[in-house]
C-alpha atoms as a PDB file:
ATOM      1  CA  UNK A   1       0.000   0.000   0.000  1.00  0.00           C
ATOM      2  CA  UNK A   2       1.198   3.366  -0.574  1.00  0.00           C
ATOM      3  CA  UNK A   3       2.095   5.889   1.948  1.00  0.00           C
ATOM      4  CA  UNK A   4      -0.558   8.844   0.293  1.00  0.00           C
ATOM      5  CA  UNK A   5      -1.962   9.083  -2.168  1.00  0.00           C
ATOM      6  CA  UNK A   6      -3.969  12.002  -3.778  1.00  0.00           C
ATOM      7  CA  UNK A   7      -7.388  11.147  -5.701  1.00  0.00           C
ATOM      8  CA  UNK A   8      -8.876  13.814  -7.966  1.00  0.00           C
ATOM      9  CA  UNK A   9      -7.878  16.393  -5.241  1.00  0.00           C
ATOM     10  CA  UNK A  10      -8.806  19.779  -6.145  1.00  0.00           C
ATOM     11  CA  UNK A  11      -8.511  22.749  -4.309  1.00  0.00           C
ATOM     12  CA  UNK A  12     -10.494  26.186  -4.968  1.00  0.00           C
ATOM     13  CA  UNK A  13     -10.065  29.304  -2.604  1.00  0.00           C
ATOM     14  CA  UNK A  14     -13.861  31.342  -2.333  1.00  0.00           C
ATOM     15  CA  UNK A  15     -12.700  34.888  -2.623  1.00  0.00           C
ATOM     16  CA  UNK A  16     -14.920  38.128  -2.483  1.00  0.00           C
ATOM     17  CA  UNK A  17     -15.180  37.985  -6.765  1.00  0.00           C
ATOM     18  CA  UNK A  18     -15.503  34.535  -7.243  1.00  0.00           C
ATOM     19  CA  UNK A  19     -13.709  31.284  -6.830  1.00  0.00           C
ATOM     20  CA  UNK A  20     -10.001  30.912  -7.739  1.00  0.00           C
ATOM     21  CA  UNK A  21      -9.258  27.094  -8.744  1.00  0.00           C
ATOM     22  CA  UNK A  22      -5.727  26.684  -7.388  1.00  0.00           C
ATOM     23  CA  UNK A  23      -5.698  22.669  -7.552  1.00  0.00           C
ATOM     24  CA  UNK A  24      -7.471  20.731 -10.250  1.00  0.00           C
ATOM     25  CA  UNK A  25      -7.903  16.832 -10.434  1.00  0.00           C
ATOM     26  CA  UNK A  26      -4.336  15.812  -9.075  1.00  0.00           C
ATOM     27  CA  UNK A  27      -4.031  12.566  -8.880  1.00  0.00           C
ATOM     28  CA  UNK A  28      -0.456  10.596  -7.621  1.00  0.00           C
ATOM     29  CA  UNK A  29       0.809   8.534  -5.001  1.00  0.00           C
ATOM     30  CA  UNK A  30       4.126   8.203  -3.352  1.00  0.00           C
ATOM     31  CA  UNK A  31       5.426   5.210  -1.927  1.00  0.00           C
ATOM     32  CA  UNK A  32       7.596   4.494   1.511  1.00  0.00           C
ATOM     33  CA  UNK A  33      10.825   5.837   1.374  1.00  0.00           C
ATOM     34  CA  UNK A  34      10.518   7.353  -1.923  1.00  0.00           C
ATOM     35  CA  UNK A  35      11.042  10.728  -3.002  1.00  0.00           C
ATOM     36  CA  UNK A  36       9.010  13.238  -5.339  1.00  0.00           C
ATOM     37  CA  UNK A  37       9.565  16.278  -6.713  1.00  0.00           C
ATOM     38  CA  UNK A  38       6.565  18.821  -7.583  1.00  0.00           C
ATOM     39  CA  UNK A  39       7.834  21.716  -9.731  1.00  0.00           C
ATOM     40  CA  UNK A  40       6.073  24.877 -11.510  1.00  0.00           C
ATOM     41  CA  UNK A  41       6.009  28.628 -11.822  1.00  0.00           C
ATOM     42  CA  UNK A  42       4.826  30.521  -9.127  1.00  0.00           C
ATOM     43  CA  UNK A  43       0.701  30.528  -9.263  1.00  0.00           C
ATOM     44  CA  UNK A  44       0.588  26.819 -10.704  1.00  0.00           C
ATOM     45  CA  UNK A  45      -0.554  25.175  -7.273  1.00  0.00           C
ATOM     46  CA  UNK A  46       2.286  23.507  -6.225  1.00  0.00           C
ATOM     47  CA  UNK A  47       2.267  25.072  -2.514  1.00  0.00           C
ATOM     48  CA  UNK A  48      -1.310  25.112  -1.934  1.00  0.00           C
ATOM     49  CA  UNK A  49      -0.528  21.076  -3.012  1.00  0.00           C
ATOM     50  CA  UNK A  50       1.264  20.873  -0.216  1.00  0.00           C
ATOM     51  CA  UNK A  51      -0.556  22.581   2.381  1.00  0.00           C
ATOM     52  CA  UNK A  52      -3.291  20.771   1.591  1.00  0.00           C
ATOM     53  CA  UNK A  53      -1.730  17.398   2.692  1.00  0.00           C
ATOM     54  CA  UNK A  54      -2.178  18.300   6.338  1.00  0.00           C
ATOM     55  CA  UNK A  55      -4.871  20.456   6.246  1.00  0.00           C
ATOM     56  CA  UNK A  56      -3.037  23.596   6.608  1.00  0.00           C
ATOM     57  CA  UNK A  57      -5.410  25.580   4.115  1.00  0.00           C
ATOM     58  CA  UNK A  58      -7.073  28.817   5.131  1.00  0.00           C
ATOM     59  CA  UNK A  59     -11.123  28.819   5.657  1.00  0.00           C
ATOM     60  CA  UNK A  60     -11.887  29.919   2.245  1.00  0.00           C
ATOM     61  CA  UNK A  61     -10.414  26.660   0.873  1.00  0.00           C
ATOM     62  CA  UNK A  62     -12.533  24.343  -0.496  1.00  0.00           C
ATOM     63  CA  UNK A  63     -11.065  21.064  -0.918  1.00  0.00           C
ATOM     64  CA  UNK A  64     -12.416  18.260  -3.078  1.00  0.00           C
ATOM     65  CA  UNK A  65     -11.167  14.447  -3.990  1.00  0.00           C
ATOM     66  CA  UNK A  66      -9.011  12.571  -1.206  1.00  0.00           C
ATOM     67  CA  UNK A  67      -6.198  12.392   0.372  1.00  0.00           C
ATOM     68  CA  UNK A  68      -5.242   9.130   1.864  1.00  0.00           C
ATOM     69  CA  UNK A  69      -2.065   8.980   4.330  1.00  0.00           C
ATOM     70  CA  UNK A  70      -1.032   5.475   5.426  1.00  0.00           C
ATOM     71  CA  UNK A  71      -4.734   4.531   4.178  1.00  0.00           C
ATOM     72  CA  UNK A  72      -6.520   7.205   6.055  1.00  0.00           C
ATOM     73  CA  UNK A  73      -8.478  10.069   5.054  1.00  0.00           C
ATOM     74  CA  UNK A  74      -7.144  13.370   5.931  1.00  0.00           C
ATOM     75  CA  UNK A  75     -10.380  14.841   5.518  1.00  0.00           C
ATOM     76  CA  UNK A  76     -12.091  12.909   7.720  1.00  0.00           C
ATOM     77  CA  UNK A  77      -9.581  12.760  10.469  1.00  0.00           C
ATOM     78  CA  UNK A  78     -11.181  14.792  13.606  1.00  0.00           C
ATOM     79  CA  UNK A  79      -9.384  17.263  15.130  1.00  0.00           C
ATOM     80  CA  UNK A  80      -7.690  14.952  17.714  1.00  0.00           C
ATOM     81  CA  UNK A  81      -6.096  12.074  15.335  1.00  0.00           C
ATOM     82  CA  UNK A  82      -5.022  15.052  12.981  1.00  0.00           C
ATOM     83  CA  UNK A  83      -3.227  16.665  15.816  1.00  0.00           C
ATOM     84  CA  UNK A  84      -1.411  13.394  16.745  1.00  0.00           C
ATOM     85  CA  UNK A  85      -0.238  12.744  12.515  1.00  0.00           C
ATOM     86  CA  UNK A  86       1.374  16.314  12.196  1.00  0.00           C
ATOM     87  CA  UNK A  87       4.880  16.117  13.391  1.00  0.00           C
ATOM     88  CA  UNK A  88       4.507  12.592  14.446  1.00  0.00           C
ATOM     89  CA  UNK A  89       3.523  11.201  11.197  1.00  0.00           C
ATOM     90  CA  UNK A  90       3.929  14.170   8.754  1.00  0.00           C
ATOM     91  CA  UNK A  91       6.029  17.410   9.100  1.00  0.00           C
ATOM     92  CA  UNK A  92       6.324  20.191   7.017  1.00  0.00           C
ATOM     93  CA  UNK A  93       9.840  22.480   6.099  1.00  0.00           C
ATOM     94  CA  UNK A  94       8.112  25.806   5.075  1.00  0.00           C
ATOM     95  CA  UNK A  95      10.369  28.414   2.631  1.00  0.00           C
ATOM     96  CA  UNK A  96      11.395  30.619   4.826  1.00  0.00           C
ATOM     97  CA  UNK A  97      12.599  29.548   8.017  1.00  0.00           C
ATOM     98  CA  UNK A  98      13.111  33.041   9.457  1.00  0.00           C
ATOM     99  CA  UNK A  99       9.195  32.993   9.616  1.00  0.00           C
ATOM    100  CA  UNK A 100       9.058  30.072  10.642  1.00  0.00           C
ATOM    101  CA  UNK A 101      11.181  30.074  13.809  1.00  0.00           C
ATOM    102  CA  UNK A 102       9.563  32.359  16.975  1.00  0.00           C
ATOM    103  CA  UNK A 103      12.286  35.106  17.206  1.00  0.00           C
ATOM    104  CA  UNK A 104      12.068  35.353  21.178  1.00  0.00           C
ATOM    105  CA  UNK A 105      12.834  31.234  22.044  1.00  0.00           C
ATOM    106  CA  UNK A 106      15.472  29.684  21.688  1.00  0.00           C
ATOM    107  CA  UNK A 107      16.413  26.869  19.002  1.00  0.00           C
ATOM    108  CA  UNK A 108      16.360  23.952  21.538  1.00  0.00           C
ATOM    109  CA  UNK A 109      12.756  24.484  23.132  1.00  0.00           C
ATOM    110  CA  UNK A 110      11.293  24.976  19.522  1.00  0.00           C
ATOM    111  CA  UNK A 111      12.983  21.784  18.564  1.00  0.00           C
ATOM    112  CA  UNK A 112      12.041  19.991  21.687  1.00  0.00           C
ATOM    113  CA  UNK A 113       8.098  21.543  21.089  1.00  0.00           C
ATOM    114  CA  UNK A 114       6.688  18.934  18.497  1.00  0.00           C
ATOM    115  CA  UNK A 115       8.646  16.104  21.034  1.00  0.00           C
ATOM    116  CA  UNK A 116       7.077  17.349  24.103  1.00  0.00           C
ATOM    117  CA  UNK A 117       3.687  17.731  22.845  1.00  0.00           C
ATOM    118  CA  UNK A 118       3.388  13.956  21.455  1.00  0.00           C
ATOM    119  CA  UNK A 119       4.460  12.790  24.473  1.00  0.00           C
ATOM    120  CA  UNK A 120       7.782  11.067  23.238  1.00  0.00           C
ATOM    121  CA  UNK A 121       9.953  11.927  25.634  1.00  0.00           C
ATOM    122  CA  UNK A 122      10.292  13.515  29.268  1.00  0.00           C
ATOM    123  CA  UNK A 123      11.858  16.605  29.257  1.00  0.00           C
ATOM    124  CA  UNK A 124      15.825  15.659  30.121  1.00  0.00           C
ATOM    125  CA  UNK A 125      15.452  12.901  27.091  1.00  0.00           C
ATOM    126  CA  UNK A 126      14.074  15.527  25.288  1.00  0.00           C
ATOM    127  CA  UNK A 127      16.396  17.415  25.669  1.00  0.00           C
ATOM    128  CA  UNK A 128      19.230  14.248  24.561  1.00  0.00           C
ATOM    129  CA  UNK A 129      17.167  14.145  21.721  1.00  0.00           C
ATOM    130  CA  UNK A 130      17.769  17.796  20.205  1.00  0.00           C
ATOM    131  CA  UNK A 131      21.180  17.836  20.981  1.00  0.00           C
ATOM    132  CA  UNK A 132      21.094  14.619  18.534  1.00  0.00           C
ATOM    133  CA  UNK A 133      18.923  16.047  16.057  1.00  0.00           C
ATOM    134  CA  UNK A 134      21.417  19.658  15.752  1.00  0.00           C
ATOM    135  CA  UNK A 135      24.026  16.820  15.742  1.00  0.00           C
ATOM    136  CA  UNK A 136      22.018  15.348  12.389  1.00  0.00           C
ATOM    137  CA  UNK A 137      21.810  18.552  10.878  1.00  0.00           C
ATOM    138  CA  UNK A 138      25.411  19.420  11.042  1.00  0.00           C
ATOM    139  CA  UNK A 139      25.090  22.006  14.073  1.00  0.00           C
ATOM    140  CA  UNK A 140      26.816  21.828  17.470  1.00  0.00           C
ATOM    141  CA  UNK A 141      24.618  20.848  20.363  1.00  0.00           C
ATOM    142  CA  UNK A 142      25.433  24.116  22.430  1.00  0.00           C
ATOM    143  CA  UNK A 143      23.588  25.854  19.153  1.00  0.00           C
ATOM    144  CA  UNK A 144      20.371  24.506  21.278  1.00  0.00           C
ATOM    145  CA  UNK A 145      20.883  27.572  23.242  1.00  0.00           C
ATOM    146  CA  UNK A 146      20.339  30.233  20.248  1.00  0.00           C
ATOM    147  CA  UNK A 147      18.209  32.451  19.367  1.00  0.00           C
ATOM    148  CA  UNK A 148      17.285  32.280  15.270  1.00  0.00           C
ATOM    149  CA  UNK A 149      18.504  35.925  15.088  1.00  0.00           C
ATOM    150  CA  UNK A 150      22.195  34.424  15.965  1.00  0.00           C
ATOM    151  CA  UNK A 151      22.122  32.098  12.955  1.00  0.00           C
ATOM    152  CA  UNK A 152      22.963  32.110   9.480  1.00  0.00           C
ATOM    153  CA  UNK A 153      20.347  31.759   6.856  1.00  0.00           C
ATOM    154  CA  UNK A 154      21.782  27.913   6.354  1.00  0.00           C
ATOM    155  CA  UNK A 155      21.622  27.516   9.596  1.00  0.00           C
ATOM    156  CA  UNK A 156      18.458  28.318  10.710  1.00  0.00           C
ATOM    157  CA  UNK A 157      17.180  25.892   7.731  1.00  0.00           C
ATOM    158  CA  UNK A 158      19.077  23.046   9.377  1.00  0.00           C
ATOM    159  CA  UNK A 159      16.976  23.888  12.319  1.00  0.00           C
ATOM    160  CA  UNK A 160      13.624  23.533  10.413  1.00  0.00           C
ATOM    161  CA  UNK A 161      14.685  20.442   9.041  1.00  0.00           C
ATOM    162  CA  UNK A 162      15.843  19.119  12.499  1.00  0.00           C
ATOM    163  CA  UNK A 163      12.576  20.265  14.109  1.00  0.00           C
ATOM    164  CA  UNK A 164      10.622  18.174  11.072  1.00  0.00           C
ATOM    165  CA  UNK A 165      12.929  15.064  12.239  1.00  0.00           C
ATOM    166  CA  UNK A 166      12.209  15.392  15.983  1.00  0.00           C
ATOM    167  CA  UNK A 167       9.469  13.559  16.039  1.00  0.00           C
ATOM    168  CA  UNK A 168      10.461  10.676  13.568  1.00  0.00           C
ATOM    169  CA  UNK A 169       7.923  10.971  11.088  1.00  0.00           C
ATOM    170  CA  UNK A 170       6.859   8.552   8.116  1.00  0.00           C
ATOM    171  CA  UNK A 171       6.480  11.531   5.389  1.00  0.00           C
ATOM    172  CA  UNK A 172       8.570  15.401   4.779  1.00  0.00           C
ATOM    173  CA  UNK A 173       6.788  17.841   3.274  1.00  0.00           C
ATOM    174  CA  UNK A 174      10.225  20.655   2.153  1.00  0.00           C
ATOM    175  CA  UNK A 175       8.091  23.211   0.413  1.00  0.00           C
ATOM    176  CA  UNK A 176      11.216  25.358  -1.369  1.00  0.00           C
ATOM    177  CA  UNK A 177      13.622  24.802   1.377  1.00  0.00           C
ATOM    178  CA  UNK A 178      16.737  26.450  -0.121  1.00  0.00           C
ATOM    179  CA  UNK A 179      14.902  29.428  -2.207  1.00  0.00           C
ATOM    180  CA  UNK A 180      16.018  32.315   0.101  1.00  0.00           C
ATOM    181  CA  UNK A 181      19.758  30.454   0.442  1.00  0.00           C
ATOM    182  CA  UNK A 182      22.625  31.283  -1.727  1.00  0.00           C
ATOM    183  CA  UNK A 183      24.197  28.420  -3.947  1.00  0.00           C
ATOM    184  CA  UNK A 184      26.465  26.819  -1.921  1.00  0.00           C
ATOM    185  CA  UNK A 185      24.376  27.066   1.324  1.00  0.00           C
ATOM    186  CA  UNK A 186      21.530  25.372  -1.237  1.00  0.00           C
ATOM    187  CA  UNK A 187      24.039  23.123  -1.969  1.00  0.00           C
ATOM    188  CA  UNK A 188      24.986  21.678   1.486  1.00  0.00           C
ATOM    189  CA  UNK A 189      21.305  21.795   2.674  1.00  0.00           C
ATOM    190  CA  UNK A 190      19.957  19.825  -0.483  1.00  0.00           C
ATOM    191  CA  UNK A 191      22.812  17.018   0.302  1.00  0.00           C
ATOM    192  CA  UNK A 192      21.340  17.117   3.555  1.00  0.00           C
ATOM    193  CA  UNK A 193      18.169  16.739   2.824  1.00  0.00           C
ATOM    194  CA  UNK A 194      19.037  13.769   0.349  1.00  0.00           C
ATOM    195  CA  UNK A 195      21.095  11.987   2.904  1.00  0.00           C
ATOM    196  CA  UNK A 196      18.349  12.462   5.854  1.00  0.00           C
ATOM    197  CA  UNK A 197      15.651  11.024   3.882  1.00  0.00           C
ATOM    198  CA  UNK A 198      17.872   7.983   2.399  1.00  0.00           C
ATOM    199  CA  UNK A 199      19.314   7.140   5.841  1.00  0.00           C
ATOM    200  CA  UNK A 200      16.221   7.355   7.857  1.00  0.00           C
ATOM    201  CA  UNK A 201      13.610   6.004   4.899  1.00  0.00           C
ATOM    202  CA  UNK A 202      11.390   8.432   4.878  1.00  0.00           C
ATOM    203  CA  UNK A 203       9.464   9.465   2.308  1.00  0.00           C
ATOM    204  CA  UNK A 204       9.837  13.102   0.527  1.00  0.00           C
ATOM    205  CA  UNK A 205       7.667  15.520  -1.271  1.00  0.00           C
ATOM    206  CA  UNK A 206       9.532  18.126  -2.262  1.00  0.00           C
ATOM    207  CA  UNK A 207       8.385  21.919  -4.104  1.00  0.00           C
ATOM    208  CA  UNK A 208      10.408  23.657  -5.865  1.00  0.00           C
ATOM    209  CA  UNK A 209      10.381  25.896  -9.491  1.00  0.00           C
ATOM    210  CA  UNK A 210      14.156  24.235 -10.304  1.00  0.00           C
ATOM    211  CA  UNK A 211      14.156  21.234 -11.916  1.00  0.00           C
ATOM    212  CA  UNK A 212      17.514  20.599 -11.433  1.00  0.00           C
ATOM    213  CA  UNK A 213      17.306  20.955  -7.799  1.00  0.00           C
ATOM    214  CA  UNK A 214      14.430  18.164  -7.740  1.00  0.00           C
ATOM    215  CA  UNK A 215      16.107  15.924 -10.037  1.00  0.00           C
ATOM    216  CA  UNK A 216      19.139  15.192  -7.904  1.00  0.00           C
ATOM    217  CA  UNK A 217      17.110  14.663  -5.129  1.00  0.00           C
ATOM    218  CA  UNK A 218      14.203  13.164  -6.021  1.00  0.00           C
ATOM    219  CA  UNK A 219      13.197   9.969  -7.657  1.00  0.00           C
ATOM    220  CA  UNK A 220      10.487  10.813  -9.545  1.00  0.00           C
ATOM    221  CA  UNK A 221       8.816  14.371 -10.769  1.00  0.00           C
ATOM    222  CA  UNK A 222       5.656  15.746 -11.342  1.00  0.00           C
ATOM    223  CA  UNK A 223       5.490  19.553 -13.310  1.00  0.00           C
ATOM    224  CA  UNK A 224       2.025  21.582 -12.452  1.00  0.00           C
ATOM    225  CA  UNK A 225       0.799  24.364 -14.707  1.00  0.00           C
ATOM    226  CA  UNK A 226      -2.226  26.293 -13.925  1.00  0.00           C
ATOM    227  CA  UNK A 227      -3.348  23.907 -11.143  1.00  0.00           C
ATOM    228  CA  UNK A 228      -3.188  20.487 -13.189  1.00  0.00           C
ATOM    229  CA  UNK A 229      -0.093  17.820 -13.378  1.00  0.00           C
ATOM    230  CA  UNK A 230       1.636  17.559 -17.310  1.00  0.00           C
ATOM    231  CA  UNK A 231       3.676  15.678 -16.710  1.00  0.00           C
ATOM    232  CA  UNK A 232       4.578  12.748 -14.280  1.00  0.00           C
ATOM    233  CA  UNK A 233       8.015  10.524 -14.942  1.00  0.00           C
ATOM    234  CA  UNK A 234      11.054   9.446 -13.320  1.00  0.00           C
ATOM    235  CA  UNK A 235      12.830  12.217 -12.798  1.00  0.00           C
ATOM    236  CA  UNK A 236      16.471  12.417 -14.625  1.00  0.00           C
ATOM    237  CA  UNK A 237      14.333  11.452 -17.403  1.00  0.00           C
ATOM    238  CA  UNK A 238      11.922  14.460 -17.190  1.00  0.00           C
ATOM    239  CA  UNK A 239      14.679  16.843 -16.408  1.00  0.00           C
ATOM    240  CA  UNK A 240      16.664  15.726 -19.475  1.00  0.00           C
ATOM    241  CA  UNK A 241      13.784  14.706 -21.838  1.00  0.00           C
ATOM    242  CA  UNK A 242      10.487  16.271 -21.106  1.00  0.00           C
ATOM    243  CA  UNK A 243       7.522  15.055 -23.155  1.00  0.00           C
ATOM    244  CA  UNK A 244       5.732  18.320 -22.100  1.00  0.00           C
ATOM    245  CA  UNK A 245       6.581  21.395 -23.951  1.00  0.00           C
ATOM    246  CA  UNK A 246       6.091  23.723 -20.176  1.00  0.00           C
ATOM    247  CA  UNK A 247       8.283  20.778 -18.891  1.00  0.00           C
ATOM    248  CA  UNK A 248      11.121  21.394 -21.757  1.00  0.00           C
ATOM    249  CA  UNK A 249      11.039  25.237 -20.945  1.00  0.00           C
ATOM    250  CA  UNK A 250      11.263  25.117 -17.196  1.00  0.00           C
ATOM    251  CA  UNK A 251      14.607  22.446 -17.763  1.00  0.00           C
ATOM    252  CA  UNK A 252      15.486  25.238 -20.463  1.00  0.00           C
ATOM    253  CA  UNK A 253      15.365  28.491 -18.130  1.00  0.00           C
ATOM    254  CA  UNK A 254      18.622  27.326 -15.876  1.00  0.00           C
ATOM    255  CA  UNK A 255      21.714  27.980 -17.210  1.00  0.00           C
ATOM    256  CA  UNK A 256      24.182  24.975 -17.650  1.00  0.00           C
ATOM    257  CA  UNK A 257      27.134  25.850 -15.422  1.00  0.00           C
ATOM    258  CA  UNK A 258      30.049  26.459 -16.583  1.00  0.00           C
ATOM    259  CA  UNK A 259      28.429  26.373 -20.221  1.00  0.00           C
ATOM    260  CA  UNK A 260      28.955  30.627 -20.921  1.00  0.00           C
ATOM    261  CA  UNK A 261      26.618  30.338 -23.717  1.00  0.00           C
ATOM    262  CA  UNK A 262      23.409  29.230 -21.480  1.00  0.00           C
ATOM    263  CA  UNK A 263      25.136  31.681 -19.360  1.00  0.00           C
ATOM    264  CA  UNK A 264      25.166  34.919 -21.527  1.00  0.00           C
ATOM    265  CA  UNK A 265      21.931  34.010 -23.190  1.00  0.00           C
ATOM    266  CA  UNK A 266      19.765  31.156 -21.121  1.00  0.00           C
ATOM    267  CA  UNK A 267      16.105  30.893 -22.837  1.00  0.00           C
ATOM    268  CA  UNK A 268      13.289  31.621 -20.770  1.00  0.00           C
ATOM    269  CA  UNK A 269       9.853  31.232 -21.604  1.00  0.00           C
ATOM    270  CA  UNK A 270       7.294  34.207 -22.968  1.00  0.00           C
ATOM    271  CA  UNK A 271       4.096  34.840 -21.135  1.00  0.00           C
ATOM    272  CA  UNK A 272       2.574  34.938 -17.680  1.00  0.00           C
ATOM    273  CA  UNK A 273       0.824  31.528 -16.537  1.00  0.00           C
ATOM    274  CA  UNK A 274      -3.187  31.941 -16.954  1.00  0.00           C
ATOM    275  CA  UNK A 275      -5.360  33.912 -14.648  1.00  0.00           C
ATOM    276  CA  UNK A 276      -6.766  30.462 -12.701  1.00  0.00           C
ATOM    277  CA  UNK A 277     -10.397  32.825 -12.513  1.00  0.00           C
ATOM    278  CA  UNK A 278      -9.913  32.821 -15.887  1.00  0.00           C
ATOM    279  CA  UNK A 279      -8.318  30.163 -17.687  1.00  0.00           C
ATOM    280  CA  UNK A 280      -7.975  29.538 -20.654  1.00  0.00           C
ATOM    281  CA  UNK A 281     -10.019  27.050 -23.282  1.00  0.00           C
ATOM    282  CA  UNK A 282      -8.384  23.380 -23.894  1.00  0.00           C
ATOM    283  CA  UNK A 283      -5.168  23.143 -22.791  1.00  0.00           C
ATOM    284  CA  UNK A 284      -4.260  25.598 -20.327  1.00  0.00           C
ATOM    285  CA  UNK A 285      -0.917  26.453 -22.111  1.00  0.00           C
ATOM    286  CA  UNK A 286      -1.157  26.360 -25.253  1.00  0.00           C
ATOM    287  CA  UNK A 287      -1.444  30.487 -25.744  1.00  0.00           C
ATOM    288  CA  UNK A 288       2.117  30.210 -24.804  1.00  0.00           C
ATOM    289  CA  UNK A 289       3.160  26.886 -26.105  1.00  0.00           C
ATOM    290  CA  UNK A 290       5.769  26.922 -29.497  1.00  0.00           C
ATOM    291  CA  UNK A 291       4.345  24.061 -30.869  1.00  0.00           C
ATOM    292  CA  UNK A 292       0.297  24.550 -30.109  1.00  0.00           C
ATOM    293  CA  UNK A 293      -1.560  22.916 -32.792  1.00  0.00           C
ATOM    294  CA  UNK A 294      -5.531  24.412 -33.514  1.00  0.00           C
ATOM    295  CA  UNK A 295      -7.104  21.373 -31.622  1.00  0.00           C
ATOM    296  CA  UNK A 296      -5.170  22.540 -27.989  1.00  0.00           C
ATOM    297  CA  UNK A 297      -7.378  25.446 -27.888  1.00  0.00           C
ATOM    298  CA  UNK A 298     -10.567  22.826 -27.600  1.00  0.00           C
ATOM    299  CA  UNK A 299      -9.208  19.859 -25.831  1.00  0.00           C
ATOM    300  CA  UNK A 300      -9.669  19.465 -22.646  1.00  0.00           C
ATOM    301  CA  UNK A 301      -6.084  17.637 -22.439  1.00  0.00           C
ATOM    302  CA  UNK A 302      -5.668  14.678 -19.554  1.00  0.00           C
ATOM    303  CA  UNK A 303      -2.484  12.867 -18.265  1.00  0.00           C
ATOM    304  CA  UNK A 304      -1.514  10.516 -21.373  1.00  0.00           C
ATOM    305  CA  UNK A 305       1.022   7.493 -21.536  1.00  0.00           C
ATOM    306  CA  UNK A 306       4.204   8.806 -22.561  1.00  0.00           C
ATOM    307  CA  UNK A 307       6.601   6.088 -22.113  1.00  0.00           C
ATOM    308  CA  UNK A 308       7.530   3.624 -19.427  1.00  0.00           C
ATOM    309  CA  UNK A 309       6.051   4.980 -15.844  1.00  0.00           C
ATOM    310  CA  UNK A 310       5.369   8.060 -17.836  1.00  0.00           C
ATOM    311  CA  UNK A 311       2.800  10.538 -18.643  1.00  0.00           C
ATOM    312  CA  UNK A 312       2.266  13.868 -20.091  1.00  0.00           C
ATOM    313  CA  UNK A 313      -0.715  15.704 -20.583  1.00  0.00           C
ATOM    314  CA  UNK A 314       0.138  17.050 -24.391  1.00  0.00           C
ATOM    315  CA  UNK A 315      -1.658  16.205 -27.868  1.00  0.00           C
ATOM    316  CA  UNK A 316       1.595  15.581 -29.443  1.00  0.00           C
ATOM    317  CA  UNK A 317       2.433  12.765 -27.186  1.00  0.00           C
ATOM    318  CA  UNK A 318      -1.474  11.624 -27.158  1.00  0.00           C
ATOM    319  CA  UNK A 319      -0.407  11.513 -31.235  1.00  0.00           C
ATOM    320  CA  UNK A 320       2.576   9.295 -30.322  1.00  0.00           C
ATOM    321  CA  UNK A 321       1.133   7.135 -28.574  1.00  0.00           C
ATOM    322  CA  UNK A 322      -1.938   6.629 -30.942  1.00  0.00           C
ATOM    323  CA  UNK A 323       1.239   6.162 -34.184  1.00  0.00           C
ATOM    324  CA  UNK A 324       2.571   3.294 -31.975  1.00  0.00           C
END
């Protein structure tokens, strides 16, 4: 059985002017121990994906389909049982962990917090177990006694990711965990994050616009646009050979380094992503897509086979698949 598993899960927020469809029909599931990667432009759901796992949603989000963890229905969890599964079960690294960390307490009790709270441990072997966890995360135990104004950037997103540890969970949820961290502080924190999650087994989802960044750590990849999955795969083998045209241009917009040409002149893509309150007819990107034909502006495009453990939601590969 898999670990979650989202069916049809939609999520629309009820605003003053209408309804704003942030999530539509997402279906995937991750196994134990495995690791997925969720990537889009900013607006294409990918966050609100996330939040939605543990119920972290505003009021004004209206949330549709299931989402099963470990076989049980988030939605129908009562207050009590959903308590007990965050932390315990399923933790969340937000983006910025400057926000994320109460400015006037120190390191160690926030770490020591979710621990306390579940019951796991008495407060001396709580307090064993932090120095362990900063010991995890590549930070000294006496750092247990600072406040997140005294640390680095890089540091205080070691913290986050220790505090999502401390209480041994099945599932990490790192929404952008390294966006506000310069490259080689991303680059210590990511080989963190990889080693944490192969060492432990647990299973990652992890958000992020850079494709790159999600291919090295995860195992497989989905890409949302305007609220819908196009495409689903393995991920080295989205990264370097998207069937999705949106998929293509997001691997596109990175430069290569130490390639000066992708350097000096890296391709980006034209456009803004849709208004969700008012998208757009048939496939949602084909007013930006290079190789549109007439019948995307009238399909309503789904996830198609695209290959082995692949899928795509693009009439081109639809086309493929029908030739073969």
């Amino acid at each position: 059985m898999s670990l979650l598993e989202l069916d049809d899960l939609s999520v629309t927020y009820r605003i003053a002017s209408g309804e704003v469809p942030a999530v539509r029909g997402v279906s995937l599931t991750l196994d134990s121990g495995a690791a997925l990667g969720v990537a889009g432009e900013s607006g294409s759901g990918k966050s609100t994906l996330a939040m939605a796992l543990l119920r972290l949603l505003p009021r004004d989000a209206r949330v549709g389909g299931r989402i099963l963890l470990g076989g049980e229905d988030i939605a129908a969890m009562k207050w009590g049982r959903l308590r007990a599964v965050r932390w315990a079960e399923a933790s969340i690294v937000f983006q910025g962990a400057q926000h994320g960390l109460n400015p006037v307490r120190r390191i160690g009790e926030q770490i020591a917090e979710p621990i306390l709270v579940h019951g796991l441990a008495k407060p001396d072997a709580a307090e064993k177990r932090v120095a362990e966890l900063l010991g995890q995360v590549g930070l000294p135990a006496w750092r247990a006694r600072s406040y997140p104004h005294e640390l680095s950037g890089g540091q205080r997103q070691r913290v986050m990711i220790a505090m999502a540890l401390a209480c041994s969970p099945k599932l990490i949820i790192a929404d952008e965990p390294t966006t506000a961290l310069d490259v080689m502080v991303q680059a210590q924190v990511l080989t963190l994050i990889k080693d944490l999650v192969a060492e432990h087994d647990i299973s990652l989802i992890m958000i992020s616009h850079d494709l790159s960044v999600l291919a090295d750590v995860c195992d497989r990849l989905g890409v949302m646009y305007a609220g819908r999955l196009v495409e689903l795969g393995p991920s080295q083998e989205v990264f370097h050979d998207a069937k999705h045209p949106y998929s293509r241009a997001l691997a596109a917009a990175f430069p290569t380094v130490g390639d000066p040409v992708s350097r000096l002149a890296p391709k980006g893509l034209g456009g803004d992503p849709p208004d969700p309150m008012d998208l757009p007819t048939g496939c949602p990107f084909h007013p930006r897509c290079p190789i549109a034909l007439e019948e995307c502006s009238t399909l309503d495009v789904k996830l198609w086979p695209a290959g082995d453990d692949r899928a795509a939601a693009c009439v081109h590969v639809r086309a493929k698949e029908e030739a073969s």
